[in-house]
Protein backbone atom coordinates (compact mmCIF):
# COMPACT_ATOMS: atom_id res chain seq x y z
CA UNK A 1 141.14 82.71 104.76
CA UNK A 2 137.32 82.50 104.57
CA UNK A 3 135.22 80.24 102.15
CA UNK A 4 133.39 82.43 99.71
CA UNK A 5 129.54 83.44 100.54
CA UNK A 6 127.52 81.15 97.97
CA UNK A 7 126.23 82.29 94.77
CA UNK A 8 122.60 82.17 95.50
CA UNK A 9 121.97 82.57 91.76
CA UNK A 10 124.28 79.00 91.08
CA UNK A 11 121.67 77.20 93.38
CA UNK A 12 119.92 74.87 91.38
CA UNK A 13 118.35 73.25 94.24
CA UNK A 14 114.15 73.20 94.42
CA UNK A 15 112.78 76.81 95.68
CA UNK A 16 109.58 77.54 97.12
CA UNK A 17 107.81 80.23 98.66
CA UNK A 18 107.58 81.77 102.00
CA UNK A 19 105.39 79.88 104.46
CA UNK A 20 102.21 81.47 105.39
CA UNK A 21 99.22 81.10 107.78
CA UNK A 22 97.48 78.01 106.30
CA UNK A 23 94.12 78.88 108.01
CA UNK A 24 90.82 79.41 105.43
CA UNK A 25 88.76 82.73 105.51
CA UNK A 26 85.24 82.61 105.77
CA UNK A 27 83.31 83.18 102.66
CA UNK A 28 81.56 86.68 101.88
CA UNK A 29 78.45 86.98 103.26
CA UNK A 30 74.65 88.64 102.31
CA UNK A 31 76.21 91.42 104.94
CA UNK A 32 75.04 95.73 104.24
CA UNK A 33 78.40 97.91 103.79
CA UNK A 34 77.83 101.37 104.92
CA UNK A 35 79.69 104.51 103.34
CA UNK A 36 79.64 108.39 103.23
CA UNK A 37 78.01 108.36 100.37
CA UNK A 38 76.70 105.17 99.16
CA UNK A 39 75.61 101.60 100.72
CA UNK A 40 76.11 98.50 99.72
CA UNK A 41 73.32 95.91 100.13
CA UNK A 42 73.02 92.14 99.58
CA UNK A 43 70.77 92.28 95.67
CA UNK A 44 67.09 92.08 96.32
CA UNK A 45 65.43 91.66 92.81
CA UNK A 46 61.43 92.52 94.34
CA UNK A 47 62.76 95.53 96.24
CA UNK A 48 65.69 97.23 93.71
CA UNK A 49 64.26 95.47 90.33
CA UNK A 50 62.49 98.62 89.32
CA UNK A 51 64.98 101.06 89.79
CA UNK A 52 67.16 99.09 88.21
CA UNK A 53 65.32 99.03 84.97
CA UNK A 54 64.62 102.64 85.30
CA UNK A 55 68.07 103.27 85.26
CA UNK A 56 69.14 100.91 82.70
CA UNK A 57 66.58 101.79 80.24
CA UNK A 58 67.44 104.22 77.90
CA UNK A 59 68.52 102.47 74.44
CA UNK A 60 71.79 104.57 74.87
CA UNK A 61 72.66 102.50 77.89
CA UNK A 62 72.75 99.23 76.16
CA UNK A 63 76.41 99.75 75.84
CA UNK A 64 77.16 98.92 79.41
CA UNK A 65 76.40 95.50 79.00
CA UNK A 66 78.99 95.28 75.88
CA UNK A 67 81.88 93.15 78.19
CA UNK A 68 79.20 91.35 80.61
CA UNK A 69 78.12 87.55 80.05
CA UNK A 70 74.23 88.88 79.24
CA UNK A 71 72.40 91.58 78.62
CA UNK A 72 71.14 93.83 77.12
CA UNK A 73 67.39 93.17 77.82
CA UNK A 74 64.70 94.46 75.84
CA UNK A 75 61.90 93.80 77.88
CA UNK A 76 61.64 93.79 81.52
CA UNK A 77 60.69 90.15 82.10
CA UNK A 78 64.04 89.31 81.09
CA UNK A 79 65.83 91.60 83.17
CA UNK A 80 63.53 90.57 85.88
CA UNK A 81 64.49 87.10 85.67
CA UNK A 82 68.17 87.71 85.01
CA UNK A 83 68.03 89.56 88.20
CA UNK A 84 66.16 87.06 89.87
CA UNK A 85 69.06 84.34 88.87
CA UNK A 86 71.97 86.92 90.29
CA UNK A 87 70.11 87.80 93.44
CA UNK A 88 70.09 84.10 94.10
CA UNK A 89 73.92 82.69 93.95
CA UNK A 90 76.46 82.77 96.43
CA UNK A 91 79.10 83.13 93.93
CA UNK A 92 78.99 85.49 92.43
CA UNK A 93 77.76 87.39 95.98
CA UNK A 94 75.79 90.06 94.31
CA UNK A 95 75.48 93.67 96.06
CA UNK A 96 73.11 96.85 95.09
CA UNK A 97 74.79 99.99 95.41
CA UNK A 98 72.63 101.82 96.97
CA UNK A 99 72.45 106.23 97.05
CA UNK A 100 73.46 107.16 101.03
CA UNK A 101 70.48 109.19 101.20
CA UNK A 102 67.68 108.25 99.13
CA UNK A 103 68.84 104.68 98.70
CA UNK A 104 67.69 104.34 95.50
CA UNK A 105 69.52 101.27 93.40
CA UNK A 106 72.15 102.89 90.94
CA UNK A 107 74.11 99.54 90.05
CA UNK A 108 75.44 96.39 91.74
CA UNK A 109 78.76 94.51 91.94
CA UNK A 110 79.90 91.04 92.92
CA UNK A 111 82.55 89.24 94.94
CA UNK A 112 83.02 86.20 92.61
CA UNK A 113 85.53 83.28 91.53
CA UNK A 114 85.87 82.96 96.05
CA UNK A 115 88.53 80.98 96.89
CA UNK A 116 88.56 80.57 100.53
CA UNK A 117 91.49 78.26 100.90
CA UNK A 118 93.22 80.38 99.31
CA UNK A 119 92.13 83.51 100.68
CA UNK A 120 91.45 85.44 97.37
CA UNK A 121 88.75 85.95 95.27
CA UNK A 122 87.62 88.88 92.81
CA UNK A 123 85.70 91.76 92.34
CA UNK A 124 83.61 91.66 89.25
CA UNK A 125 80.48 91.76 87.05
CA UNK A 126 80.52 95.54 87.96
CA UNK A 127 76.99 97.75 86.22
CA UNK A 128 76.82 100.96 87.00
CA UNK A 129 73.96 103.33 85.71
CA UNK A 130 74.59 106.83 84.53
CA UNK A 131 73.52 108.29 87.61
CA UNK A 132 76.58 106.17 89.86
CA UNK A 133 79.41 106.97 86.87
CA UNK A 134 82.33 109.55 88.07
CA UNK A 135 81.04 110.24 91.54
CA UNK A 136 82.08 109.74 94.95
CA UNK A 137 79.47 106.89 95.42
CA UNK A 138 81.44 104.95 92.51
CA UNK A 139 84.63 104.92 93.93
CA UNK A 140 83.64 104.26 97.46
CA UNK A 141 81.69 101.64 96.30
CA UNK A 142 84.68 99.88 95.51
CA UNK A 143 86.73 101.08 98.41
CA UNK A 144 84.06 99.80 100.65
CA UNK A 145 84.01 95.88 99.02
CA UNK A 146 87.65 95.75 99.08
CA UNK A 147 88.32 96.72 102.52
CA UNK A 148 85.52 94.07 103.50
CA UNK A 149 87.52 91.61 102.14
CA UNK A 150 91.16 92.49 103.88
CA UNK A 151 89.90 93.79 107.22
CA UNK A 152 86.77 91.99 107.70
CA UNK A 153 87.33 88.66 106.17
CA UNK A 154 91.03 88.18 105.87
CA UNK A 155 91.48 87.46 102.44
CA UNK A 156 95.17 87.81 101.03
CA UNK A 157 94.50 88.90 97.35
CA UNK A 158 91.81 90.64 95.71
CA UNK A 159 91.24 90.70 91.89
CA UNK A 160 90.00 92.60 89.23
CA UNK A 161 89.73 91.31 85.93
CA UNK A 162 88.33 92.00 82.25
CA UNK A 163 88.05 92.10 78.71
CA UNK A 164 91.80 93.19 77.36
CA UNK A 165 89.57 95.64 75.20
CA UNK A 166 87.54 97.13 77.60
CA UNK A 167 89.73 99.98 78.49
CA UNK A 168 87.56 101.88 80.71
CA UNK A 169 87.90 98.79 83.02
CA UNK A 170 91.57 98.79 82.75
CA UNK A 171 91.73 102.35 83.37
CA UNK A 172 89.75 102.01 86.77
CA UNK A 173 91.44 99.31 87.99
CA UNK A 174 94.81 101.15 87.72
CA UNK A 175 93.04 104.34 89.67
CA UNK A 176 91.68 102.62 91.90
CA UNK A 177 95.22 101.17 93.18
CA UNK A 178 95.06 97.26 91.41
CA UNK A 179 98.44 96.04 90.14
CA UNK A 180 98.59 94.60 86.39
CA UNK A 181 99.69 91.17 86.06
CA UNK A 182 99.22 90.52 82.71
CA UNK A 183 97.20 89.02 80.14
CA UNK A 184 95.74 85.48 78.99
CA UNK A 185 95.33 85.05 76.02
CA UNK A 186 92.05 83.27 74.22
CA UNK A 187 90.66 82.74 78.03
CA UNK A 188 87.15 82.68 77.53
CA UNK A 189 84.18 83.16 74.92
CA UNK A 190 81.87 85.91 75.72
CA UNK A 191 78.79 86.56 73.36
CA UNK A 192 80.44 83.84 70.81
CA UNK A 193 83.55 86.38 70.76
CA UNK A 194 86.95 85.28 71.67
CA UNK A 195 87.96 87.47 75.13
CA UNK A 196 91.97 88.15 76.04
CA UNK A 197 91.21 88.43 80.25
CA UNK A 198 93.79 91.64 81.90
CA UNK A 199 94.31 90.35 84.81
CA UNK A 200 95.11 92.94 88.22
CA UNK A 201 95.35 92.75 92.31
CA UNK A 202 95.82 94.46 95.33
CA UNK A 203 97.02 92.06 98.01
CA UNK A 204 96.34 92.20 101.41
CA UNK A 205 100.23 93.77 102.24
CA UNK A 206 99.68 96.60 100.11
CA UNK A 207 96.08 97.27 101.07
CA UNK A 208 96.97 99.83 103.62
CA UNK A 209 98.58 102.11 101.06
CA UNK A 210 95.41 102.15 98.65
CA UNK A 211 93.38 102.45 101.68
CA UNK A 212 95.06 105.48 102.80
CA UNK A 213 94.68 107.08 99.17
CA UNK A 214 91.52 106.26 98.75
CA UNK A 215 90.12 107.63 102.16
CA UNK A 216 92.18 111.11 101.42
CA UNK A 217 90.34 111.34 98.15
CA UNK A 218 86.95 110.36 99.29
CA UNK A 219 87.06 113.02 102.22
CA UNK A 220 84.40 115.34 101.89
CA UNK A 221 87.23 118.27 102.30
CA UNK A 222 88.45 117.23 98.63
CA UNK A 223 85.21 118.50 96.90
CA UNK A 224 84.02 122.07 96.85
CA UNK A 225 80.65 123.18 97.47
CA UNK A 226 79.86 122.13 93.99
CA UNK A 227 80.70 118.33 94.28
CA UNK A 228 83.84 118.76 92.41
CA UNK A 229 87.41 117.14 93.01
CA UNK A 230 89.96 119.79 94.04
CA UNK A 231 92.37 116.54 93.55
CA UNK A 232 91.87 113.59 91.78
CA UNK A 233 93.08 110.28 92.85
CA UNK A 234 95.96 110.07 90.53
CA UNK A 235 97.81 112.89 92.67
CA UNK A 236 96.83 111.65 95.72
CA UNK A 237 98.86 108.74 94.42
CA UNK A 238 101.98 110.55 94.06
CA UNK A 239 101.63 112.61 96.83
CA UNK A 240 100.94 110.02 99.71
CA UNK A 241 103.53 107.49 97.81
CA UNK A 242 106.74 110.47 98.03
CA UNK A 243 109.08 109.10 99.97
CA UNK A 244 109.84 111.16 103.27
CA UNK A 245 112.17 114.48 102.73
């Protein structure tokens, strides 16, 4: 008669987790990310400053600063020199997001918190201006970053993370294929205010997947003549994610 197969769940001995390549990636660099529709470009404050503030300037705007460390500005010196300290760090990498065509500035983004060692780091201190919001630029802007970091640099995980309240934020992240993980609680203080950080990722084994979606929505055969979505990214989801037959 045969022993019994051991109860894996009566183990009590130490557990750890899978071994992996130990090697480091290389940090993000001042590189230009080309798209369809938009381009990314390492932030120059003397030659996207201006359009910037143009695009910022409108008192109605003011909101989009609400969940960011600064801002808003009231004047431009102070924008100018905010810029001028985020065009200058290596972490957070800043990027303009630039239009395809005209490439005039419409926002910027940031790899940040870049843990080479590790191989993950995070997507964050995202602005976009009115004229970037719910188009095709947007979302590819954030395609393009995030398959920088997986096929270009290697990195294993890639994170997104916010304000608990900001649920616009939490709402993108979602569409745009991130993972929630969960929340900490009291993490930092924003503006003297008490922030609850959402935390989300993609990592690097699922990054096919979202790239995949995310290239069949951005297709230029999804919009109509009038720059509208004949299907948004939420059935893409579902449809490239039903299992075969």
């Amino acid at each position: 008669m045969s022993a019994p197969a051991p109860d894996r769940e009566l183990d009590t001995g130490p557990q750890v987790g899978p071994q992996v390549d130990p090697r480091q990636a290389p940090a993000p660099q001042r590189v230009t990310l080309r798209g369809q529709y938009v381009e990314l470009a390492p932030l120059d404050p003397a030659q996207h400053g201006e359009e910037l503030w143009e695009g910022l300037l409108e008192p109605a705007n003011d909101q989009l600063w609400r969940y960011l460390p600064d801002g808003p500005f009231a004047d431009r010196a102070n924008f100018d020199a905010n810029l001028q300290r985020l065009g200058g760090t290596d972490d957070p990498l800043f990027f303009a997001i630039l239009d395809g065509d005209t490439k005039r500035a419409l926002g910027w983004a940031s790899l940040m918190r870049i843990k080479p060692q590790h191989r993950c780091l995070e997507v964050g201190y995202i602005l976009y201006t009115p004229a970037l919001q719910r188009t095709r630029g947007a979302t590819e802007a954030m395609y393009l970053l995030a398959r920088h970091v997986f096929e270009d640099l290697g990195y294993r995980r890639y994170e997104w993370k916010c304000d608990a309240l900001n649920a616009p934020s939490r709402r993108a992240a979602l569409r745009l294929g991130f993972t929630y993980e969960g929340i900490f609680r009291q993490h930092m203080v924003i503006k003297s205010r008490s922030r609850d950080t959402a935390w989300f990722a993609i990592l690097d084994c699922e990054w096919p997947a979202r790239k995949a979606r995310l290239e069949k929505w951005l297709d230029p055969a999804n919009f109509d003549a009038q720059g509208i979505q004949k299907q948004p990214l939420s059935a893409v989801n579902v449809e490239t994610e039903r299992p075969p037959g």
